[in-house]
PDB file of N, CA and C in Angstrom:
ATOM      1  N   UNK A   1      -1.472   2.610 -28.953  1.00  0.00           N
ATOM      2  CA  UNK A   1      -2.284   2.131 -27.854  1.00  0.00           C
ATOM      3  C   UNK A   1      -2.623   0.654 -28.039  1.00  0.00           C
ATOM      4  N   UNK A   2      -2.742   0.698 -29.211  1.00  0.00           N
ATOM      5  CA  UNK A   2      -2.958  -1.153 -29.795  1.00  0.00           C
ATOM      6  C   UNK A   2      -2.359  -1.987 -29.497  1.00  0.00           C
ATOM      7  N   UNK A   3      -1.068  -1.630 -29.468  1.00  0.00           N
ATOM      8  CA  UNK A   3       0.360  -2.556 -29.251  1.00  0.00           C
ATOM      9  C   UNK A   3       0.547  -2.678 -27.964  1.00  0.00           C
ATOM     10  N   UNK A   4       0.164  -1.797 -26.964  1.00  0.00           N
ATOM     11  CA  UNK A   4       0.655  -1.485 -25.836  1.00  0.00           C
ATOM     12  C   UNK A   4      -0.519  -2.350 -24.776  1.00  0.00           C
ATOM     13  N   UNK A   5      -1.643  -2.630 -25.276  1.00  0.00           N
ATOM     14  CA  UNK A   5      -3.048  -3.355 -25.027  1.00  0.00           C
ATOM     15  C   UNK A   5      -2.490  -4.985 -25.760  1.00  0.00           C
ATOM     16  N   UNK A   6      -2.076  -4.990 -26.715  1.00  0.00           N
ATOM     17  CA  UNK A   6      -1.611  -6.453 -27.005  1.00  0.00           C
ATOM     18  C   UNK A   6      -0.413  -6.817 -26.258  1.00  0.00           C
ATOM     19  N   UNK A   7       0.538  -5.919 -26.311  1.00  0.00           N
ATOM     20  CA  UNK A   7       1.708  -6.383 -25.248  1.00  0.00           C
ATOM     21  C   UNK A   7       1.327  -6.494 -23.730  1.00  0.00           C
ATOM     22  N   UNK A   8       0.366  -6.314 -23.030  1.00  0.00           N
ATOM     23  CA  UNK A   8      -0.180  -6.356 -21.364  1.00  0.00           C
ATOM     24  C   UNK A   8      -1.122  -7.919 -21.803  1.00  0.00           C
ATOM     25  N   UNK A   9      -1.486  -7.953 -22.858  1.00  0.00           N
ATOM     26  CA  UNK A   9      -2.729  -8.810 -22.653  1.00  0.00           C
ATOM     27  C   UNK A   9      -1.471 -10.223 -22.790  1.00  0.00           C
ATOM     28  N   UNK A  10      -0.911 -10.485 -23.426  1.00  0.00           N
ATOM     29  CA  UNK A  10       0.149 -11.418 -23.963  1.00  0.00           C
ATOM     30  C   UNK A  10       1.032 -11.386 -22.426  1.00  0.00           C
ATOM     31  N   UNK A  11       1.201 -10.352 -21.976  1.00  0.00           N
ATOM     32  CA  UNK A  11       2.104 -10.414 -20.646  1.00  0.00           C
ATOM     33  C   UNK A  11       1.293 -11.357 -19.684  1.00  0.00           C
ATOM     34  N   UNK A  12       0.049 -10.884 -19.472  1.00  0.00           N
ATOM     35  CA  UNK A  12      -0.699 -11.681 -18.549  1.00  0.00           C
ATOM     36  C   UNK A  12      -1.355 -13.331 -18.835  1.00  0.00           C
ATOM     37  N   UNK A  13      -1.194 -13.136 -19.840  1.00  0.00           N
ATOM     38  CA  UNK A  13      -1.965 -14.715 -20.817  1.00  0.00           C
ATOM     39  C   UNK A  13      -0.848 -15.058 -20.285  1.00  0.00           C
ATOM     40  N   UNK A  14       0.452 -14.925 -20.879  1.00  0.00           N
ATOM     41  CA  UNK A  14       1.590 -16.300 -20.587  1.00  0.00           C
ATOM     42  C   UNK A  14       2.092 -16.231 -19.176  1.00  0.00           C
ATOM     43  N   UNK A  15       1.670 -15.044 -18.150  1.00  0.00           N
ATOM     44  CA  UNK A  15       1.963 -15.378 -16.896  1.00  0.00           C
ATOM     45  C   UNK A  15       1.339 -16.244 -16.215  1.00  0.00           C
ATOM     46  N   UNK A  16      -0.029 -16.046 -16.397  1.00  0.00           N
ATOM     47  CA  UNK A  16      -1.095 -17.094 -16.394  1.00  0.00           C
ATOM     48  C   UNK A  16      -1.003 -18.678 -16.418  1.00  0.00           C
ATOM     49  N   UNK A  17      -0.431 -18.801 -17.450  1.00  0.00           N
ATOM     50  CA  UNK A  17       0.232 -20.114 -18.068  1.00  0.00           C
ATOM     51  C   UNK A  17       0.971 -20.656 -17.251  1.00  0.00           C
ATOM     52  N   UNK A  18       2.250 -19.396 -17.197  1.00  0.00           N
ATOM     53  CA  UNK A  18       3.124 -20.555 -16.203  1.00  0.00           C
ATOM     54  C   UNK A  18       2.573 -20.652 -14.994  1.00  0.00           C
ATOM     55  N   UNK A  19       1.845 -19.601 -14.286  1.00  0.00           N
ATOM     56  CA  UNK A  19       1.152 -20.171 -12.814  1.00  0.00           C
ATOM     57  C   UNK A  19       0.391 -21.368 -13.253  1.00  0.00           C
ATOM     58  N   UNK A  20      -0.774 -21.495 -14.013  1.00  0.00           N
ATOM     59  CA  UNK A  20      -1.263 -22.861 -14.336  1.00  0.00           C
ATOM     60  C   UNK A  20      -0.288 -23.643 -13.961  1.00  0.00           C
ATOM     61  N   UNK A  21       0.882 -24.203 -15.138  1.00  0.00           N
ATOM     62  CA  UNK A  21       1.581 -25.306 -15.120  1.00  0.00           C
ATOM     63  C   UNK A  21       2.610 -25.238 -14.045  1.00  0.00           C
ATOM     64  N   UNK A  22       2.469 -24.500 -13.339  1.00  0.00           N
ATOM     65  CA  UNK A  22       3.272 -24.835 -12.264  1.00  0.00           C
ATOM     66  C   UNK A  22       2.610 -25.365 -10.984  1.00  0.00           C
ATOM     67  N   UNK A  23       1.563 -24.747 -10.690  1.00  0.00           N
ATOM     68  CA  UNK A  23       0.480 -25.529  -9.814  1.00  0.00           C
ATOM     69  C   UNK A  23       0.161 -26.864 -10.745  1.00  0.00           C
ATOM     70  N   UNK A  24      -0.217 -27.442 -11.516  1.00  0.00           N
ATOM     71  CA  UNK A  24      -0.686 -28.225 -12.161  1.00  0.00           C
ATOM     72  C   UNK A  24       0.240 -29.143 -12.456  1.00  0.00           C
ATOM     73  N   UNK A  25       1.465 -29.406 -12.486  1.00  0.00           N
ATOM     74  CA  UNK A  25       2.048 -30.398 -13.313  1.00  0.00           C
ATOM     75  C   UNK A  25       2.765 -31.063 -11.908  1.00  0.00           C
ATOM     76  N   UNK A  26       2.780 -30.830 -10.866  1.00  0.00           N
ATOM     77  CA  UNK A  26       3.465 -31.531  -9.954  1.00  0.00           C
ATOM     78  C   UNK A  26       2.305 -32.305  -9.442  1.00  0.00           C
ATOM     79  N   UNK A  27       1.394 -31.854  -9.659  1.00  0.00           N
ATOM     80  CA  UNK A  27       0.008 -33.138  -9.255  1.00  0.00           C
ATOM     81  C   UNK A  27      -0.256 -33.696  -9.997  1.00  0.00           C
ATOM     82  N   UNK A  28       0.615 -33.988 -11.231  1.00  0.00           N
ATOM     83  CA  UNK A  28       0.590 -35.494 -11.727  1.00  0.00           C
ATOM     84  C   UNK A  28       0.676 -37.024 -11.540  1.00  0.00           C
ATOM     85  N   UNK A  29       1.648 -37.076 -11.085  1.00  0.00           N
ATOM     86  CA  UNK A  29       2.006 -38.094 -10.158  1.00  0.00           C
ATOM     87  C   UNK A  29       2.870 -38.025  -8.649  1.00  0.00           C
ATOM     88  N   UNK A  30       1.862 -37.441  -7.621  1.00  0.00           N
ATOM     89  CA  UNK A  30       3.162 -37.357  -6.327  1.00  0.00           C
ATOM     90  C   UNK A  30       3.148 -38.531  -5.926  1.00  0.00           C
ATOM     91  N   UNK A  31       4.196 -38.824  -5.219  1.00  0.00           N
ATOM     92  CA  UNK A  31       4.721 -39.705  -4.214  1.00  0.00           C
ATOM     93  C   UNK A  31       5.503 -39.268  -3.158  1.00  0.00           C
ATOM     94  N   UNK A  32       5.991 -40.182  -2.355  1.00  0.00           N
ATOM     95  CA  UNK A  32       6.226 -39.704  -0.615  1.00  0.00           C
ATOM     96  C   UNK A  32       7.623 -38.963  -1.256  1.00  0.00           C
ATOM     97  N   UNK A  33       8.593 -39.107  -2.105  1.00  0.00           N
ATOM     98  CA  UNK A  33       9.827 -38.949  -1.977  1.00  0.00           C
ATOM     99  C   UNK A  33       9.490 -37.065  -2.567  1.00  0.00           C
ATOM    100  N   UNK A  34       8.160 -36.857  -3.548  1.00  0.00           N
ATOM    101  CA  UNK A  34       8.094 -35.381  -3.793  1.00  0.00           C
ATOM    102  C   UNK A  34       7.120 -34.810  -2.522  1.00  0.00           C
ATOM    103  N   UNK A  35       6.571 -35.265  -2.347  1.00  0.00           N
ATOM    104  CA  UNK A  35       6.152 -35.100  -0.915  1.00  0.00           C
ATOM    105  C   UNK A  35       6.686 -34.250   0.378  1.00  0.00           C
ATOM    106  N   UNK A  36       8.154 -35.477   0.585  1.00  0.00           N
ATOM    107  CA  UNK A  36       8.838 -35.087   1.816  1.00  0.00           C
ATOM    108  C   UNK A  36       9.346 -33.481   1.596  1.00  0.00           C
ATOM    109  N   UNK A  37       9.776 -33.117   2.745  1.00  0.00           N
ATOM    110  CA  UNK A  37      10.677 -31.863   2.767  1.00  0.00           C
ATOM    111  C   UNK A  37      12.245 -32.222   2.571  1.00  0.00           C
ATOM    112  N   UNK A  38      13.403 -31.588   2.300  1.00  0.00           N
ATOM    113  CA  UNK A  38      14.369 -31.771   1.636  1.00  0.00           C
ATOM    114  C   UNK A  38      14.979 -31.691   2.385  1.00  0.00           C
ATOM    115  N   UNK A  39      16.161 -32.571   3.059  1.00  0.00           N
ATOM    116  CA  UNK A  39      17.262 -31.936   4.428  1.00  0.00           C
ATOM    117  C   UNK A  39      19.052 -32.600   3.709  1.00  0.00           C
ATOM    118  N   UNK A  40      19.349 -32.167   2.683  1.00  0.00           N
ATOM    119  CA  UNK A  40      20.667 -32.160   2.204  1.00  0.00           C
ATOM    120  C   UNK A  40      20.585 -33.886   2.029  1.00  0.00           C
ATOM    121  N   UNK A  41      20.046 -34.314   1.444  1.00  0.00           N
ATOM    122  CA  UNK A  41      20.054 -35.874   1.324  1.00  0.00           C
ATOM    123  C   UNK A  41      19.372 -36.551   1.809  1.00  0.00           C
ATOM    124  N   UNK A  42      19.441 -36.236   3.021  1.00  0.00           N
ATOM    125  CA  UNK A  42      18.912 -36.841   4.403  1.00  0.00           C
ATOM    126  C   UNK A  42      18.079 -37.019   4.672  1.00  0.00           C
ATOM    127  N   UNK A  43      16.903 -38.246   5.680  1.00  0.00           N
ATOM    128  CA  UNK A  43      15.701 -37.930   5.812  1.00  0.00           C
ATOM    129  C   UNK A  43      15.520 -37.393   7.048  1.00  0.00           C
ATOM    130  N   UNK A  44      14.531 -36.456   7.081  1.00  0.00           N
ATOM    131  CA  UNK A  44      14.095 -35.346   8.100  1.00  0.00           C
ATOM    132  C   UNK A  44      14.413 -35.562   9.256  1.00  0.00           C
ATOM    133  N   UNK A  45      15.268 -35.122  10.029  1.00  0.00           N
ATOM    134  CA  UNK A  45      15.163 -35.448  11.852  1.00  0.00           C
ATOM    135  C   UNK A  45      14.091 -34.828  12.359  1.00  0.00           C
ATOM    136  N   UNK A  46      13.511 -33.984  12.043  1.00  0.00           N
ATOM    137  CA  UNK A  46      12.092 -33.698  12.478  1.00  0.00           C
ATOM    138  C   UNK A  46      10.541 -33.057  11.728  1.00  0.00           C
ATOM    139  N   UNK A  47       9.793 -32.345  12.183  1.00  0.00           N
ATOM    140  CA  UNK A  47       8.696 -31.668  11.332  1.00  0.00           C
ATOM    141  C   UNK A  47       9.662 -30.637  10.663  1.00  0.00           C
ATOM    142  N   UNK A  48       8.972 -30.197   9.539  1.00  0.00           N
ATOM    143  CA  UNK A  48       8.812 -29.290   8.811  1.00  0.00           C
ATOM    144  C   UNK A  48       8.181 -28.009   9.310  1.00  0.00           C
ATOM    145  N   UNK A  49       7.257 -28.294  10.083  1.00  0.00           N
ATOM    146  CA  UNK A  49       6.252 -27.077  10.244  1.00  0.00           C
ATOM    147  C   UNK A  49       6.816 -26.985  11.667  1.00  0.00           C
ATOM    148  N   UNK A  50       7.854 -25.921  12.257  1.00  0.00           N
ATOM    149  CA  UNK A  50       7.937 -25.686  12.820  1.00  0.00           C
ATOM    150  C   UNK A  50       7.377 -24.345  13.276  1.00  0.00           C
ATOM    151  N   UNK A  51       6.713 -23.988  14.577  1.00  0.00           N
ATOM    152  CA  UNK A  51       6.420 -22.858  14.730  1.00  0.00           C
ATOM    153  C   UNK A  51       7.496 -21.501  14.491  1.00  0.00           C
ATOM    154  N   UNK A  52       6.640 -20.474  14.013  1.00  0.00           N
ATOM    155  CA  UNK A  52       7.580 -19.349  13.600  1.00  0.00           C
ATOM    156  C   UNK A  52       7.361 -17.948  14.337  1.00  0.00           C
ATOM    157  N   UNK A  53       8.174 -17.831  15.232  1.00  0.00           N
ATOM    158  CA  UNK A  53       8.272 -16.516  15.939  1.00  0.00           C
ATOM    159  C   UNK A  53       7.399 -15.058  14.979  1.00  0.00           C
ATOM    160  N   UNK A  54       6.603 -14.912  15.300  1.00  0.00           N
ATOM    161  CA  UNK A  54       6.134 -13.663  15.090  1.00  0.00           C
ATOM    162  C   UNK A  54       6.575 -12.440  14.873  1.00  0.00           C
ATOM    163  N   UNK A  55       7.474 -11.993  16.430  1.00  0.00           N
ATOM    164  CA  UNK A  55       8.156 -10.916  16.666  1.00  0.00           C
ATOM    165  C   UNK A  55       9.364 -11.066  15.125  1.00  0.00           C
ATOM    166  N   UNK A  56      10.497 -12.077  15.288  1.00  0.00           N
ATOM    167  CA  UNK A  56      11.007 -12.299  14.333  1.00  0.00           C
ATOM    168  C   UNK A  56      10.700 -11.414  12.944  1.00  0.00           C
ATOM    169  N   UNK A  57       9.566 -12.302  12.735  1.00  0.00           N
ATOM    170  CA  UNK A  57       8.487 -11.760  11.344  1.00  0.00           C
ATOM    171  C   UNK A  57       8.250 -10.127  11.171  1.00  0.00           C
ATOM    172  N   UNK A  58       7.953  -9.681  12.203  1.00  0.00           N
ATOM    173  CA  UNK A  58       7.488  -8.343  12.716  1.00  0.00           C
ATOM    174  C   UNK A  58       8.933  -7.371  12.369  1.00  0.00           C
ATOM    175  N   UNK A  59       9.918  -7.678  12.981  1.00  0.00           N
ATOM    176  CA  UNK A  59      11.225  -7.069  13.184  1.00  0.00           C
ATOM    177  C   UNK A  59      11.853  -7.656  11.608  1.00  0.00           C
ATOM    178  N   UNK A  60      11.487  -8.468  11.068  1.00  0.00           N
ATOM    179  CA  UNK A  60      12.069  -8.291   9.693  1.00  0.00           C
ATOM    180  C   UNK A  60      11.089  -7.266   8.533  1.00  0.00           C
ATOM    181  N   UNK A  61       9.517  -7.342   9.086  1.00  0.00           N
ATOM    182  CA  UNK A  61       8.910  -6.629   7.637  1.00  0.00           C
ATOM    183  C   UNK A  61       9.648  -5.060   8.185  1.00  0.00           C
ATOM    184  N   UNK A  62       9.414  -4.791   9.479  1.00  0.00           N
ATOM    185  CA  UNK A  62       9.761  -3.463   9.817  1.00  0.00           C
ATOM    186  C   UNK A  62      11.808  -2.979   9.221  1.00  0.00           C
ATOM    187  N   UNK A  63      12.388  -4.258   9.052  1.00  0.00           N
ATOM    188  CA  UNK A  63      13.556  -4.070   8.429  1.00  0.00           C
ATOM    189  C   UNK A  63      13.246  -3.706   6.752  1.00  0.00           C
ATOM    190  N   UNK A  64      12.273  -4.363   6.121  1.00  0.00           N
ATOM    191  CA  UNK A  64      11.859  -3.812   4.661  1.00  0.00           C
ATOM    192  C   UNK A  64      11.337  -2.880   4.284  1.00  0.00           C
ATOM    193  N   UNK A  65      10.344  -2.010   5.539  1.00  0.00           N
ATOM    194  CA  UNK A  65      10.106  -0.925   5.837  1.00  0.00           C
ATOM    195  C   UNK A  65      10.797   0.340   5.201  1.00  0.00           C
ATOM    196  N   UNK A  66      11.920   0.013   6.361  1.00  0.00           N
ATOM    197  CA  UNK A  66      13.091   1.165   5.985  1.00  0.00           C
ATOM    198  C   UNK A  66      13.980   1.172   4.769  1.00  0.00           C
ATOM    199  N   UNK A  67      14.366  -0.195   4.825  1.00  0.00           N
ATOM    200  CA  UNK A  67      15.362  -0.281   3.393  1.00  0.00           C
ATOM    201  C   UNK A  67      14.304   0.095   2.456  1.00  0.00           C
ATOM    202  N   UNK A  68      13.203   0.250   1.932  1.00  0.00           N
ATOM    203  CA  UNK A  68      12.559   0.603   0.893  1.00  0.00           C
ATOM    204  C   UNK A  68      12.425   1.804   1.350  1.00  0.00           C
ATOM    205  N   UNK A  69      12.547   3.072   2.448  1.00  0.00           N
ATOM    206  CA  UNK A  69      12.693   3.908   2.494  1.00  0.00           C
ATOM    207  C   UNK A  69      14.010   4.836   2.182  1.00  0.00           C
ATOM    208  N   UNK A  70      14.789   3.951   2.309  1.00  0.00           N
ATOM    209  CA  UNK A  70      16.037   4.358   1.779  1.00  0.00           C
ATOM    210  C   UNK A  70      16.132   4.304   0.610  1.00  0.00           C
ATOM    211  N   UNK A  71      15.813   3.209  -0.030  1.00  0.00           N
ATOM    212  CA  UNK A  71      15.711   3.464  -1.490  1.00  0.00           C
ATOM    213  C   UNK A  71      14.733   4.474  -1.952  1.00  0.00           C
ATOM    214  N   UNK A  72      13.634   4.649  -1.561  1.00  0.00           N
ATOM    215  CA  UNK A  72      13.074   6.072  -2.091  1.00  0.00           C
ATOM    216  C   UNK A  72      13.885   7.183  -1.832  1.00  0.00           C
ATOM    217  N   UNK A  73      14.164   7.744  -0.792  1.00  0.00           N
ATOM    218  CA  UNK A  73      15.320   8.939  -0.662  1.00  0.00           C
ATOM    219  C   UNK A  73      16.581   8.698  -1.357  1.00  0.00           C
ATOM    220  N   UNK A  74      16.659   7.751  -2.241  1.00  0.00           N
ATOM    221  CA  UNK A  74      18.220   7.590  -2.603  1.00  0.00           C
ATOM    222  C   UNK A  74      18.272   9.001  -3.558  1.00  0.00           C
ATOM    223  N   UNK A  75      17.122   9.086  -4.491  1.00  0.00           N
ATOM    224  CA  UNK A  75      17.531   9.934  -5.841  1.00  0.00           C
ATOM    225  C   UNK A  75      17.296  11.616  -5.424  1.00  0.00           C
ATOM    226  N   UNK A  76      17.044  11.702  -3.994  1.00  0.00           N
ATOM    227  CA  UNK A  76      16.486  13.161  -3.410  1.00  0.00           C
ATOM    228  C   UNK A  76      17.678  13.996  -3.659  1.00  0.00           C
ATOM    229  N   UNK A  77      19.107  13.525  -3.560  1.00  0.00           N
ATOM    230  CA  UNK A  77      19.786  14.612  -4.185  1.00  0.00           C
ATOM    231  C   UNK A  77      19.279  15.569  -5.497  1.00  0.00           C
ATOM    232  N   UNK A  78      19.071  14.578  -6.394  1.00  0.00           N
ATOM    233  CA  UNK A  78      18.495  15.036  -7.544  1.00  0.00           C
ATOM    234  C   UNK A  78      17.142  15.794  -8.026  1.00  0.00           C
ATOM    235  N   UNK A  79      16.668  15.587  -6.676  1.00  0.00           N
ATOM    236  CA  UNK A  79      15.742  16.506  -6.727  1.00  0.00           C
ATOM    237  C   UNK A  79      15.414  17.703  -6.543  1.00  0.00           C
ATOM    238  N   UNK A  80      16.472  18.470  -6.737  1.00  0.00           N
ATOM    239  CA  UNK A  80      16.476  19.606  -6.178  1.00  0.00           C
ATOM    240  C   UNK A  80      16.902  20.625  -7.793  1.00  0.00           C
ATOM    241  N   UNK A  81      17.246  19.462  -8.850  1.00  0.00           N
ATOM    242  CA  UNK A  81      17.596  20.121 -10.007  1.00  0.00           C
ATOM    243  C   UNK A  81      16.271  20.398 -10.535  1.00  0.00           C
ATOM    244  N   UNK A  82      15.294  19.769 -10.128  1.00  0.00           N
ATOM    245  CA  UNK A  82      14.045  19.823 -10.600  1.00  0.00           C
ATOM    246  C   UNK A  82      13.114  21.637 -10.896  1.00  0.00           C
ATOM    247  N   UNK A  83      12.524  21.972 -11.328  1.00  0.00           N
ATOM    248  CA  UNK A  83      11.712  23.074 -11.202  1.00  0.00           C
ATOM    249  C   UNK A  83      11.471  23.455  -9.968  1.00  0.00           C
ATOM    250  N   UNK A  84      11.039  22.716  -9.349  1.00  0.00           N
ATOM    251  CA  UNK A  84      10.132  23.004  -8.210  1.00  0.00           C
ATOM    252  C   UNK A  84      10.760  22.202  -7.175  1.00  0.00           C
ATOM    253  N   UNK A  85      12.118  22.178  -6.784  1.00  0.00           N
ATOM    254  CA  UNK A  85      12.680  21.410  -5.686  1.00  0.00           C
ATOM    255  C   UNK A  85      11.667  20.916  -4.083  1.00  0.00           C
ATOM    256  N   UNK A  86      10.975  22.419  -4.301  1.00  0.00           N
ATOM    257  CA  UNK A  86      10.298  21.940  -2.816  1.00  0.00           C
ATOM    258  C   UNK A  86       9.394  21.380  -3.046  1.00  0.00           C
ATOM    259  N   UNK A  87       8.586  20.552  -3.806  1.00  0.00           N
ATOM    260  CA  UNK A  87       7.880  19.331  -3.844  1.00  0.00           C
ATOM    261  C   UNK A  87       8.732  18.294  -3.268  1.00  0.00           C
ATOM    262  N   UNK A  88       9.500  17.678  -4.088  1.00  0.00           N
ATOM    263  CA  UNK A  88      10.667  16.578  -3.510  1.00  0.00           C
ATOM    264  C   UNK A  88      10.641  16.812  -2.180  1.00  0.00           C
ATOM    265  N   UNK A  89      11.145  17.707  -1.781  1.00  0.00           N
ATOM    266  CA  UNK A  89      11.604  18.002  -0.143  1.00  0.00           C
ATOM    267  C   UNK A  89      10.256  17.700   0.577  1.00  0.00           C
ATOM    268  N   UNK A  90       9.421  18.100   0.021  1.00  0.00           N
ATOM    269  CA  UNK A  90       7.794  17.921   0.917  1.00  0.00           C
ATOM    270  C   UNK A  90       7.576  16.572   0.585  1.00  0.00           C
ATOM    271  N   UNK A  91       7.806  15.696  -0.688  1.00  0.00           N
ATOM    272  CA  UNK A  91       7.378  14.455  -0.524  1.00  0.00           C
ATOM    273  C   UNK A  91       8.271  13.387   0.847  1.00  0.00           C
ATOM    274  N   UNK A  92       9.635  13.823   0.484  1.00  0.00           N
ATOM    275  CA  UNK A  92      10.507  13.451   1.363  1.00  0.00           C
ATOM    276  C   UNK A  92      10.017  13.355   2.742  1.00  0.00           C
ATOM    277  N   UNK A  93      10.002  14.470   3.168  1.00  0.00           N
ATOM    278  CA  UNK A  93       9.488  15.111   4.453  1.00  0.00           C
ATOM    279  C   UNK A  93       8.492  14.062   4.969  1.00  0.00           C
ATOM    280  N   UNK A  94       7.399  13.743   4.054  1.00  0.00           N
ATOM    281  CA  UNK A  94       6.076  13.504   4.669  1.00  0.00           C
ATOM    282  C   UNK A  94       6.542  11.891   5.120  1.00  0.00           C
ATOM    283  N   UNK A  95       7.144  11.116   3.579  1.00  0.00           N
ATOM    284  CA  UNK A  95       7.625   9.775   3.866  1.00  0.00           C
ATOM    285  C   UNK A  95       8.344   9.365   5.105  1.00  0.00           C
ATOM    286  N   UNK A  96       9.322  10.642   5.698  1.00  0.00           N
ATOM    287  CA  UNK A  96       9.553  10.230   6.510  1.00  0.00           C
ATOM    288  C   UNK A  96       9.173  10.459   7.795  1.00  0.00           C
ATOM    289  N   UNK A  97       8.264  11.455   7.727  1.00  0.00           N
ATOM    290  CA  UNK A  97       6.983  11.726   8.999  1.00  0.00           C
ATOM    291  C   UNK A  97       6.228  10.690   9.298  1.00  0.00           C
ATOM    292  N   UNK A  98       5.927  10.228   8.218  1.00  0.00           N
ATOM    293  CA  UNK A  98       4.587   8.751   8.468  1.00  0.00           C
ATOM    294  C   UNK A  98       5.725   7.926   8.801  1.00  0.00           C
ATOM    295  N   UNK A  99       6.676   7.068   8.316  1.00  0.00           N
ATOM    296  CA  UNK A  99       7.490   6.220   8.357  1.00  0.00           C
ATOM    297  C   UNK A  99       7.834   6.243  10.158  1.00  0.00           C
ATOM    298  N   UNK A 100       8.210   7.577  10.474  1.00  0.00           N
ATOM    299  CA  UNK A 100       8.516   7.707  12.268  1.00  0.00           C
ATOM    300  C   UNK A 100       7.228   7.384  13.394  1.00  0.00           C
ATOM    301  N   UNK A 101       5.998   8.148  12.334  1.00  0.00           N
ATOM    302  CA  UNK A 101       4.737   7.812  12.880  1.00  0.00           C
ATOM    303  C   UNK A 101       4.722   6.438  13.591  1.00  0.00           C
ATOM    304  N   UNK A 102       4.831   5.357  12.071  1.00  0.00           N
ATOM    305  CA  UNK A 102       4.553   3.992  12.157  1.00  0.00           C
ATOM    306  C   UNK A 102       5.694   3.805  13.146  1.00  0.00           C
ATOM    307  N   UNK A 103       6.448   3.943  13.305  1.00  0.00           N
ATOM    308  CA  UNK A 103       7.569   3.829  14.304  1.00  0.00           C
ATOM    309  C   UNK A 103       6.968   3.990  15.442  1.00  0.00           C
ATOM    310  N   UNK A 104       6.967   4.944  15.904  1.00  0.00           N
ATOM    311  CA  UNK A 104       6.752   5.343  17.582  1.00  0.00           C
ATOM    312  C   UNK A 104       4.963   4.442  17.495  1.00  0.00           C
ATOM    313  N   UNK A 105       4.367   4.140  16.712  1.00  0.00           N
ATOM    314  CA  UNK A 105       3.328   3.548  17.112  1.00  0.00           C
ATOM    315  C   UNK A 105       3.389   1.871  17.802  1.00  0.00           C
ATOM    316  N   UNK A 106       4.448   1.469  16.240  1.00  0.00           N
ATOM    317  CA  UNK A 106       4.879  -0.099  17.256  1.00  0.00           C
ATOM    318  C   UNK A 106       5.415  -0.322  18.072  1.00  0.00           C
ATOM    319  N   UNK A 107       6.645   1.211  18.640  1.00  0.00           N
ATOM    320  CA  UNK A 107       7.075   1.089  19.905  1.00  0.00           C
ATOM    321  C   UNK A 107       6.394   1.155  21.143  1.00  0.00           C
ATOM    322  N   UNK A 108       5.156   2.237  20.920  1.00  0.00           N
ATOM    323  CA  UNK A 108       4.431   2.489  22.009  1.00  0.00           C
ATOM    324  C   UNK A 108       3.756   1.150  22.302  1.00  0.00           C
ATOM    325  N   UNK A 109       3.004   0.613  21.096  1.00  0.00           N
ATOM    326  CA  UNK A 109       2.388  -0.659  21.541  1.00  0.00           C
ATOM    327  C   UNK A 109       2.701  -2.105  22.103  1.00  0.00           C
ATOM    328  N   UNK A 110       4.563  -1.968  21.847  1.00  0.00           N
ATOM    329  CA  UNK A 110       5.251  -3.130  22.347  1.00  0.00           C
ATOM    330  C   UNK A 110       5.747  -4.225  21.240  1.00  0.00           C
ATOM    331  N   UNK A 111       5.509  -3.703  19.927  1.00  0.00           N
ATOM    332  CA  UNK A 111       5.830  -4.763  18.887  1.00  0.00           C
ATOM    333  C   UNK A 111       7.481  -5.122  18.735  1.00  0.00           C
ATOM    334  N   UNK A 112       8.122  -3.969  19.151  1.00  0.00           N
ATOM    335  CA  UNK A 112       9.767  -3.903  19.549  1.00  0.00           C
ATOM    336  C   UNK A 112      10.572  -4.988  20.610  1.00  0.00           C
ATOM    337  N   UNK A 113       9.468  -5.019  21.343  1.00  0.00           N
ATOM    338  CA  UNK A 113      10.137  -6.116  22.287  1.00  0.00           C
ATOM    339  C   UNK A 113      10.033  -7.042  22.489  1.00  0.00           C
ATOM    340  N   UNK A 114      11.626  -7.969  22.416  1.00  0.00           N
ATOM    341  CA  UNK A 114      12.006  -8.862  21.666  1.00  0.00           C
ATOM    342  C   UNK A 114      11.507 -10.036  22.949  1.00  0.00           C
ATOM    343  N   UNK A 115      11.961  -9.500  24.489  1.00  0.00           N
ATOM    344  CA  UNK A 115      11.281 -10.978  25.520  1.00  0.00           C
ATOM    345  C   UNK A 115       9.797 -10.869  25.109  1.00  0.00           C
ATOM    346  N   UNK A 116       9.658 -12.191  25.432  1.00  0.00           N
ATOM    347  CA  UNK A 116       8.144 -12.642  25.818  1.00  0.00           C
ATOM    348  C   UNK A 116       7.713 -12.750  26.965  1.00  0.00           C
TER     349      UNK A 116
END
């Protein structure tokens, strides 16, 4: 338990660290050239901060959604070697009950559609 409490505490100390010096060491000395935004050499033909479609945003987390649902059902074959197969099947089940839930909820509400 000792080791396992020194190995988390050492994990987080030196993660720590590098967040420090990574926020910290570029505000040493800026200037306009670390400053600017980067365009293949070039200097900027326009802002940086361009506005960012929402829906876009929306229709991609809902793409990470699923692919991380797929990756949970990947090993469900294997679950069936288990003792008690119908747990798996019921966890399965439910993930993908809520998952359709959240579905038909952003459809009903309009988060799907793509005109404005």
């Amino acid at each position: 338990m000792n080791l396992i409490m020194s190995s988390v505490a050492a994990t987080a100390l030196i993660s720590l660290m590098l967040a420090f010096i990574t926020f910290w060491l570029p505000l040493l000395n800026p200037d306009n050239e670390k400053l600017s935004p980067y365009e293949c050499g070039f200097d900027p033909l326009g802002s940086a901060r361009l506005p960012f479609s929402l829906r876009f945003f929306l229709v991609a987390i809902l793409f990470l959604l699923f692919d991380l649902e797929i990756a949970l059902l990947l090993p469900l074959p294997w679950g069936d070697q288990l003792l008690t197969p119908l747990n798996s099947l019921l966890w399965a089940a439910s993930i993908i009950v809520l998952l359709t839930l959240g579905l038909i909820y952003e459809w009903l509400q309009g988060g799907l559609e793509w005109a404005e």
